[in-house]
PDB file of N, CA and C in Angstrom:
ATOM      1  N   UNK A   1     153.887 -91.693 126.986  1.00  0.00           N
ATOM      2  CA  UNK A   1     153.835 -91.486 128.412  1.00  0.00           C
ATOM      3  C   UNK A   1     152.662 -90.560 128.739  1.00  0.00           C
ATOM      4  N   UNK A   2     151.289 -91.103 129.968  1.00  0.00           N
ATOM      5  CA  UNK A   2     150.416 -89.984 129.865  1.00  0.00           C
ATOM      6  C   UNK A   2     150.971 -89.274 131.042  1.00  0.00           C
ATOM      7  N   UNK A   3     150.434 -88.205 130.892  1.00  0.00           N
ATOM      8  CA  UNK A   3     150.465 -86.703 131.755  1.00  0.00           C
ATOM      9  C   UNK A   3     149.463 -86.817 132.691  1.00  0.00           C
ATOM     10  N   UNK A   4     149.852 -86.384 133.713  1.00  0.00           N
ATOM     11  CA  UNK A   4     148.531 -86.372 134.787  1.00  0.00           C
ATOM     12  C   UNK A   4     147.761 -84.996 134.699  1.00  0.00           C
ATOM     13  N   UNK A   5     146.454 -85.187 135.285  1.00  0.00           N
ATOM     14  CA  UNK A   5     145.994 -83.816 135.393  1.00  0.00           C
ATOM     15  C   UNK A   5     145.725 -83.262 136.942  1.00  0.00           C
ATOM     16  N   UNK A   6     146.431 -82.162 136.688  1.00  0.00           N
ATOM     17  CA  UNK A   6     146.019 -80.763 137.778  1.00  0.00           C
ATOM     18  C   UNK A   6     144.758 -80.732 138.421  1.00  0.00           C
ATOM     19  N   UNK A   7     144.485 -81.019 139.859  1.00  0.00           N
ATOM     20  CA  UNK A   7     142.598 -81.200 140.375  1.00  0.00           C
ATOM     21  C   UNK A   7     143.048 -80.022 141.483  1.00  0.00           C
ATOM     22  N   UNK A   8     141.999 -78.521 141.320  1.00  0.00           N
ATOM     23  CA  UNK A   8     142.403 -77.763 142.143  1.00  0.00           C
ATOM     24  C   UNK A   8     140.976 -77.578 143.235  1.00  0.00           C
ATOM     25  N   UNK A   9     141.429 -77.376 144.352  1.00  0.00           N
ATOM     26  CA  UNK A   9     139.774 -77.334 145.086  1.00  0.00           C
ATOM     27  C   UNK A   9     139.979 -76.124 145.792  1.00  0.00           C
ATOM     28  N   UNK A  10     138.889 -75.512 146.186  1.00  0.00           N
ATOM     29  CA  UNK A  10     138.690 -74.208 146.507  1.00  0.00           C
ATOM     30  C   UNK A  10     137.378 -73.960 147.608  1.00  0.00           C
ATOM     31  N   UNK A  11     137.452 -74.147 149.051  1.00  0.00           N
ATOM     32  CA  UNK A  11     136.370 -74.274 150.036  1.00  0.00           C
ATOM     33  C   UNK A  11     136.541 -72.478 150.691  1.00  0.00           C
ATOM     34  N   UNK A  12     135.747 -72.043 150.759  1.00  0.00           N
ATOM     35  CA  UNK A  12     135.219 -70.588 150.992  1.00  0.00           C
ATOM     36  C   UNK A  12     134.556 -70.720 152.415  1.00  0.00           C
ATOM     37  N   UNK A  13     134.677 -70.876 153.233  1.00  0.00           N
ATOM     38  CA  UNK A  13     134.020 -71.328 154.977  1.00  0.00           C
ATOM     39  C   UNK A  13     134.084 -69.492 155.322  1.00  0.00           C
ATOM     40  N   UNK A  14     133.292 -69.712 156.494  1.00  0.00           N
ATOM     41  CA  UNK A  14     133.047 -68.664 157.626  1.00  0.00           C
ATOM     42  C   UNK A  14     134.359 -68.297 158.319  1.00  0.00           C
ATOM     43  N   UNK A  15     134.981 -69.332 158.708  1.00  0.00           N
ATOM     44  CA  UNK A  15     136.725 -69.615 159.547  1.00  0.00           C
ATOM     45  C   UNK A  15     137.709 -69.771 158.830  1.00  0.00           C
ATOM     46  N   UNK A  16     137.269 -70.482 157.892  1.00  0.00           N
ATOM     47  CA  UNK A  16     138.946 -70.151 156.508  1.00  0.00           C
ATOM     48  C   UNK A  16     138.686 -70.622 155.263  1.00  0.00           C
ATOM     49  N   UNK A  17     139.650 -69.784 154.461  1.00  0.00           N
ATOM     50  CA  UNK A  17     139.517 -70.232 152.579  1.00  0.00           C
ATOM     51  C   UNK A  17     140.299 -71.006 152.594  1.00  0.00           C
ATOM     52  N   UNK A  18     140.384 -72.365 152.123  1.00  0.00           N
ATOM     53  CA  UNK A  18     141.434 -73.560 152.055  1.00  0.00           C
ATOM     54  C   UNK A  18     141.546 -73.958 150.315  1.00  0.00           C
ATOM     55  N   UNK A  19     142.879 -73.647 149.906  1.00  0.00           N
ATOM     56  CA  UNK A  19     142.909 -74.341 148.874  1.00  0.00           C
ATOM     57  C   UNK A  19     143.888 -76.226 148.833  1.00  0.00           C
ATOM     58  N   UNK A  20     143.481 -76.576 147.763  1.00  0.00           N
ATOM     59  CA  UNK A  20     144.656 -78.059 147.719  1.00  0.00           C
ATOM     60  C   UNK A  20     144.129 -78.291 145.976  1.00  0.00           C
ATOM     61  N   UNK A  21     145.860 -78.275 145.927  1.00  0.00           N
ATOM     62  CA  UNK A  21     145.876 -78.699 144.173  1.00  0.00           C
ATOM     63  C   UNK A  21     146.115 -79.993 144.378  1.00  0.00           C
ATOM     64  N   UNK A  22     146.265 -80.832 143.272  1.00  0.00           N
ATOM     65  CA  UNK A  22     146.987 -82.482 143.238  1.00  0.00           C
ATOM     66  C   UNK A  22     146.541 -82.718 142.092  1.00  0.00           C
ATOM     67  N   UNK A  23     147.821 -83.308 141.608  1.00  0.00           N
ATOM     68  CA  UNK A  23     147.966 -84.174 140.652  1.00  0.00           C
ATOM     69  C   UNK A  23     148.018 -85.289 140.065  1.00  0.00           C
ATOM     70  N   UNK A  24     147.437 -85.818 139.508  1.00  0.00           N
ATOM     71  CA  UNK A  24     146.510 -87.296 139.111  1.00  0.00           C
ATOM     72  C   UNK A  24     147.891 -88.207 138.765  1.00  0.00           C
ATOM     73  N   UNK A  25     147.940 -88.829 139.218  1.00  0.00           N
ATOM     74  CA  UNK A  25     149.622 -89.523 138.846  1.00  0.00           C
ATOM     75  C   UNK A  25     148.993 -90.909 138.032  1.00  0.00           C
ATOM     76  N   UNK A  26     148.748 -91.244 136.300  1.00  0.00           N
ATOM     77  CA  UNK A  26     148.335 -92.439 135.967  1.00  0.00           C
ATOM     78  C   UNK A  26     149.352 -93.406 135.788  1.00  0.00           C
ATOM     79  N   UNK A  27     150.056 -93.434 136.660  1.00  0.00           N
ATOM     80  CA  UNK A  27     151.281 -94.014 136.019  1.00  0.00           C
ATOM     81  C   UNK A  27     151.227 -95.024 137.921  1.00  0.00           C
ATOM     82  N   UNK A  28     151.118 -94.435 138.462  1.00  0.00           N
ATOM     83  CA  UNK A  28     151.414 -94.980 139.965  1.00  0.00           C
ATOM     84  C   UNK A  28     150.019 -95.310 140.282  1.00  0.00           C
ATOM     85  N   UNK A  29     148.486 -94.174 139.706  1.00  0.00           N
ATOM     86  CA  UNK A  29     147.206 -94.389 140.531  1.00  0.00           C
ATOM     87  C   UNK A  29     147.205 -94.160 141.237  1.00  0.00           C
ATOM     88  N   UNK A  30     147.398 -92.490 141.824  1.00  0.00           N
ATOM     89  CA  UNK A  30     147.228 -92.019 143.002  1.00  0.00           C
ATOM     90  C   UNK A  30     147.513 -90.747 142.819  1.00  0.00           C
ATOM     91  N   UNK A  31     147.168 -89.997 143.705  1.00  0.00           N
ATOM     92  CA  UNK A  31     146.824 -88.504 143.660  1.00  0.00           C
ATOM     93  C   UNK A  31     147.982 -88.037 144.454  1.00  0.00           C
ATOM     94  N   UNK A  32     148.790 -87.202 144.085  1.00  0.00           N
ATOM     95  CA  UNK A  32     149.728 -85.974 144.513  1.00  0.00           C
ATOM     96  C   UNK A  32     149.660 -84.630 145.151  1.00  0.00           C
ATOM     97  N   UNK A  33     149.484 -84.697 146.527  1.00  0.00           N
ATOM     98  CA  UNK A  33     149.516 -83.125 146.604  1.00  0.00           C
ATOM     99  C   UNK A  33     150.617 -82.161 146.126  1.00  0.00           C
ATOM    100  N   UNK A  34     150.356 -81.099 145.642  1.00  0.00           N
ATOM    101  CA  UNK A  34     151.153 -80.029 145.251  1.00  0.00           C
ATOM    102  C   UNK A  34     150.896 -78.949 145.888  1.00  0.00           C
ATOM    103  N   UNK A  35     149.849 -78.531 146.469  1.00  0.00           N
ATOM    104  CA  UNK A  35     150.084 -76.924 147.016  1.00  0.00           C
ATOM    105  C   UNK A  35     148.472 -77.427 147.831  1.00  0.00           C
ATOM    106  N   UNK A  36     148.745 -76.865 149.129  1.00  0.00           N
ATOM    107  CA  UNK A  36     147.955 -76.619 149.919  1.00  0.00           C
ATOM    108  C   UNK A  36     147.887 -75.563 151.040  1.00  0.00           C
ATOM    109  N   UNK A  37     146.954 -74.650 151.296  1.00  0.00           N
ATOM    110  CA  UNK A  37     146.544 -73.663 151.863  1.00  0.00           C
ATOM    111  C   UNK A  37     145.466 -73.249 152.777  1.00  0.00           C
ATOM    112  N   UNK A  38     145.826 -72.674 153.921  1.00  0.00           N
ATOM    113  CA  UNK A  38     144.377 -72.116 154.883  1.00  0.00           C
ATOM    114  C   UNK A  38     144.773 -70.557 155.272  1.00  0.00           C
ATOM    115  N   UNK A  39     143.579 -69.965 154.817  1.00  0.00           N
ATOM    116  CA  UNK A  39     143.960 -68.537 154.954  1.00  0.00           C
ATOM    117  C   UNK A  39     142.787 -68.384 156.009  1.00  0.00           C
ATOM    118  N   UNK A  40     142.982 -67.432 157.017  1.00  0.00           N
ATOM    119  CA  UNK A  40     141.900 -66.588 157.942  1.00  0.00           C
ATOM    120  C   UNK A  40     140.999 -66.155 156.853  1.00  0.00           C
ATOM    121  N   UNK A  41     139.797 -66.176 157.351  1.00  0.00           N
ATOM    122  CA  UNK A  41     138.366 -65.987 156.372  1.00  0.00           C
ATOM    123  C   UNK A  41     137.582 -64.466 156.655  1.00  0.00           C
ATOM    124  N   UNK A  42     138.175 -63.383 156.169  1.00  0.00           N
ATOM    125  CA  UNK A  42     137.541 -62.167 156.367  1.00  0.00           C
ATOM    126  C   UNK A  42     136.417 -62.292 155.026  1.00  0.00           C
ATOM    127  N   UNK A  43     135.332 -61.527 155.497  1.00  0.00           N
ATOM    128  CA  UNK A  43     134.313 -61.052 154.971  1.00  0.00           C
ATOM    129  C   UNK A  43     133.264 -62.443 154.257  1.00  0.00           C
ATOM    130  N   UNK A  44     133.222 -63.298 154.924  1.00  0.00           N
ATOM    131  CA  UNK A  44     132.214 -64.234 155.276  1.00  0.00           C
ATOM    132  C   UNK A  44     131.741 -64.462 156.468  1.00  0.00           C
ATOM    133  N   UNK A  45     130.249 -64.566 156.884  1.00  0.00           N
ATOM    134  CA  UNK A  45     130.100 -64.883 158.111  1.00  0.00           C
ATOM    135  C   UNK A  45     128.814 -65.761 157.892  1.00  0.00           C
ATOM    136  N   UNK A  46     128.556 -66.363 158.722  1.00  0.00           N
ATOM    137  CA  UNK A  46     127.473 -67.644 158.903  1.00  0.00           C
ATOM    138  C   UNK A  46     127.359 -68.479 157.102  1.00  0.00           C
ATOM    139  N   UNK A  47     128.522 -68.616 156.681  1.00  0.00           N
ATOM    140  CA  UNK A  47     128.135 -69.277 155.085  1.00  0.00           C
ATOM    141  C   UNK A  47     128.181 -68.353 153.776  1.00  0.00           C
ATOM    142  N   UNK A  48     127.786 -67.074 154.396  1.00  0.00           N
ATOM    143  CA  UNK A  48     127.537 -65.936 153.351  1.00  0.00           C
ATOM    144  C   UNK A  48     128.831 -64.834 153.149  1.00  0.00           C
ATOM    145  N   UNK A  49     128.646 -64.527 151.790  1.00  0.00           N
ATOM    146  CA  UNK A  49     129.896 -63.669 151.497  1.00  0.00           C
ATOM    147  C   UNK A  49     129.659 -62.353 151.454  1.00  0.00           C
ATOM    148  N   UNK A  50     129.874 -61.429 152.982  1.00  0.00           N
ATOM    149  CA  UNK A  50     129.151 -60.085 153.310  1.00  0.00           C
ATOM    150  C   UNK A  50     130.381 -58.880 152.452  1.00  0.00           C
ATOM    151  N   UNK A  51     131.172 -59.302 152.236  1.00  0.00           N
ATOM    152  CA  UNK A  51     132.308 -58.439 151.953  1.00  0.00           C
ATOM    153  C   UNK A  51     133.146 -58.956 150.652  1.00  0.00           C
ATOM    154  N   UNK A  52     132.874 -58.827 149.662  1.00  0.00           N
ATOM    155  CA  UNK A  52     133.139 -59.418 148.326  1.00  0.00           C
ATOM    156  C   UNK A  52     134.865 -59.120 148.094  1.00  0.00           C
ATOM    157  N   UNK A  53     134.954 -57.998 148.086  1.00  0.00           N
ATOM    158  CA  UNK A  53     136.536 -57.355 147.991  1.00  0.00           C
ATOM    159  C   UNK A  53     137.449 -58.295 148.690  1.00  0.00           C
ATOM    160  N   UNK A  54     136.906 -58.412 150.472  1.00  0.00           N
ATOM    161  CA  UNK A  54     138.152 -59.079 151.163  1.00  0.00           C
ATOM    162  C   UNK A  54     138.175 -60.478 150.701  1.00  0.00           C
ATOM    163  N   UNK A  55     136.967 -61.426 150.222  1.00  0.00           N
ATOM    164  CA  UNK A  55     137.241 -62.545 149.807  1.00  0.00           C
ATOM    165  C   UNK A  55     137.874 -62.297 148.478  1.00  0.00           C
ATOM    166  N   UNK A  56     137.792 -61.758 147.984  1.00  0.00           N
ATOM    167  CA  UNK A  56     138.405 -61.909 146.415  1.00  0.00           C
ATOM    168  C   UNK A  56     139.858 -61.562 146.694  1.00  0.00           C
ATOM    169  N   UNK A  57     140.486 -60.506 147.742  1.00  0.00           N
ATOM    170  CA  UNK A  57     141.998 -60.817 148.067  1.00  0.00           C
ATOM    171  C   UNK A  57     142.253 -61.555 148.404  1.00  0.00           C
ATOM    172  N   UNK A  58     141.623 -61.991 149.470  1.00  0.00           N
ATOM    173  CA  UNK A  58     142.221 -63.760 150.009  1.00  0.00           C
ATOM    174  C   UNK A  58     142.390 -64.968 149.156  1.00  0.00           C
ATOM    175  N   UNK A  59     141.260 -65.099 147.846  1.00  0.00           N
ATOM    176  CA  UNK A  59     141.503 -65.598 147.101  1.00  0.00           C
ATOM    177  C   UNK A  59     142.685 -65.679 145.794  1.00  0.00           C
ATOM    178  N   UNK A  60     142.959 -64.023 145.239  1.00  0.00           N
ATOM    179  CA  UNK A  60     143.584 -64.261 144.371  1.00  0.00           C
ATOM    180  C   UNK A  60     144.993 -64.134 145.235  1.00  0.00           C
ATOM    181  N   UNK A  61     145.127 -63.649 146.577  1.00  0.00           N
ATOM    182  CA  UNK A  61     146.689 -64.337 147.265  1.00  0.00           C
ATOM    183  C   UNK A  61     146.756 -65.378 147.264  1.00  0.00           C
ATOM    184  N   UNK A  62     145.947 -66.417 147.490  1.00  0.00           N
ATOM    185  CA  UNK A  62     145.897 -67.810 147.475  1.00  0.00           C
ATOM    186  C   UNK A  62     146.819 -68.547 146.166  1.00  0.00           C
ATOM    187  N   UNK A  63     145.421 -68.396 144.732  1.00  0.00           N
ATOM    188  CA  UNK A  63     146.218 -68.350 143.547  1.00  0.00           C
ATOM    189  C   UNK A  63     147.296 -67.998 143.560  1.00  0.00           C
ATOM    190  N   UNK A  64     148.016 -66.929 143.343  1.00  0.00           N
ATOM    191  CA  UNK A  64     149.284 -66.353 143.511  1.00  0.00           C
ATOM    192  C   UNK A  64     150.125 -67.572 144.160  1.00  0.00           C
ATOM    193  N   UNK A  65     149.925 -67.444 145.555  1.00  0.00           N
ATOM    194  CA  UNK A  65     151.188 -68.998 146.123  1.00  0.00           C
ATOM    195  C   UNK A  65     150.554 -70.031 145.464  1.00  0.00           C
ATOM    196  N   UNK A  66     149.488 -70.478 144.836  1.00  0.00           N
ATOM    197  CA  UNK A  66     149.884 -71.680 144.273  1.00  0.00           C
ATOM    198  C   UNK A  66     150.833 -72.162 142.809  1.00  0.00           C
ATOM    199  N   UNK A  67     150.425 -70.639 142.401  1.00  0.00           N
ATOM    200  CA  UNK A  67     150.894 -70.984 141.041  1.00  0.00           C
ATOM    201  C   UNK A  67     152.642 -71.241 141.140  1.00  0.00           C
TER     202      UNK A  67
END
Protein backbone atom coordinates (compact mmCIF):
# COMPACT_ATOMS: atom_id res chain seq x y z
CA UNK A 1 0.00 0.00 0.00
CA UNK A 2 1.78 3.45 -1.00
CA UNK A 3 1.79 6.33 1.46
CA UNK A 4 1.12 9.67 0.28
CA UNK A 5 3.32 12.55 0.73
CA UNK A 6 2.93 15.70 2.94
CA UNK A 7 3.18 19.11 0.30
CA UNK A 8 3.49 22.09 2.74
CA UNK A 9 3.35 25.75 1.23
CA UNK A 10 4.32 28.78 2.93
CA UNK A 11 3.40 32.50 1.15
CA UNK A 12 4.95 35.47 3.30
CA UNK A 13 2.75 38.66 1.62
CA UNK A 14 2.65 42.32 2.90
CA UNK A 15 -1.32 41.49 4.18
CA UNK A 16 -0.90 37.90 5.37
CA UNK A 17 1.33 34.68 6.01
CA UNK A 18 -0.85 31.82 4.57
CA UNK A 19 0.03 28.38 5.14
CA UNK A 20 -1.77 24.96 3.34
CA UNK A 21 -0.43 21.45 3.90
CA UNK A 22 -2.01 18.47 1.65
CA UNK A 23 -1.57 15.30 1.14
CA UNK A 24 -0.87 13.44 -2.07
CA UNK A 25 -3.53 10.69 -1.95
CA UNK A 26 -1.96 7.85 -4.77
CA UNK A 27 -4.48 5.71 -4.25
CA UNK A 28 -7.58 8.12 -5.31
CA UNK A 29 -5.07 10.88 -7.42
CA UNK A 30 -5.79 13.79 -5.76
CA UNK A 31 -4.58 16.09 -3.27
CA UNK A 32 -5.97 16.45 0.40
CA UNK A 33 -6.10 19.41 2.34
CA UNK A 34 -5.00 19.03 5.91
CA UNK A 35 -4.27 22.29 7.57
CA UNK A 36 -4.75 25.62 6.26
CA UNK A 37 -3.98 29.11 7.58
CA UNK A 38 -4.02 33.12 7.22
CA UNK A 39 -2.38 35.03 9.81
CA UNK A 40 -2.30 39.14 9.84
CA UNK A 41 1.21 40.00 8.34
CA UNK A 42 3.25 42.16 10.88
CA UNK A 43 6.66 43.24 9.95
CA UNK A 44 6.51 43.03 6.14
CA UNK A 45 5.69 45.87 4.09
CA UNK A 46 5.72 46.48 0.24
CA UNK A 47 7.20 42.58 -0.30
CA UNK A 48 10.06 43.13 2.16
CA UNK A 49 10.72 41.64 5.55
CA UNK A 50 11.40 45.00 7.77
CA UNK A 51 10.97 43.20 11.11
CA UNK A 52 12.48 39.66 11.17
CA UNK A 53 11.39 38.68 14.88
CA UNK A 54 7.57 39.44 14.18
CA UNK A 55 7.67 37.29 11.01
CA UNK A 56 9.45 34.51 12.53
CA UNK A 57 6.52 34.46 15.40
CA UNK A 58 3.92 34.43 13.02
CA UNK A 59 5.58 31.79 11.40
CA UNK A 60 6.62 29.36 13.97
CA UNK A 61 2.71 29.93 15.50
CA UNK A 62 1.68 28.88 12.25
CA UNK A 63 3.89 25.57 12.38
CA UNK A 64 2.78 24.95 15.81
CA UNK A 65 -1.22 24.73 14.61
CA UNK A 66 -0.23 22.77 11.87
CA UNK A 67 1.57 20.21 13.33
Amino acid sequence: MARGRIITGLDIGSSAIKTLVVRDDPQQEKLQVVFQSQEVSFGVRKGVVVNIEEVAGIISSVLEKAK
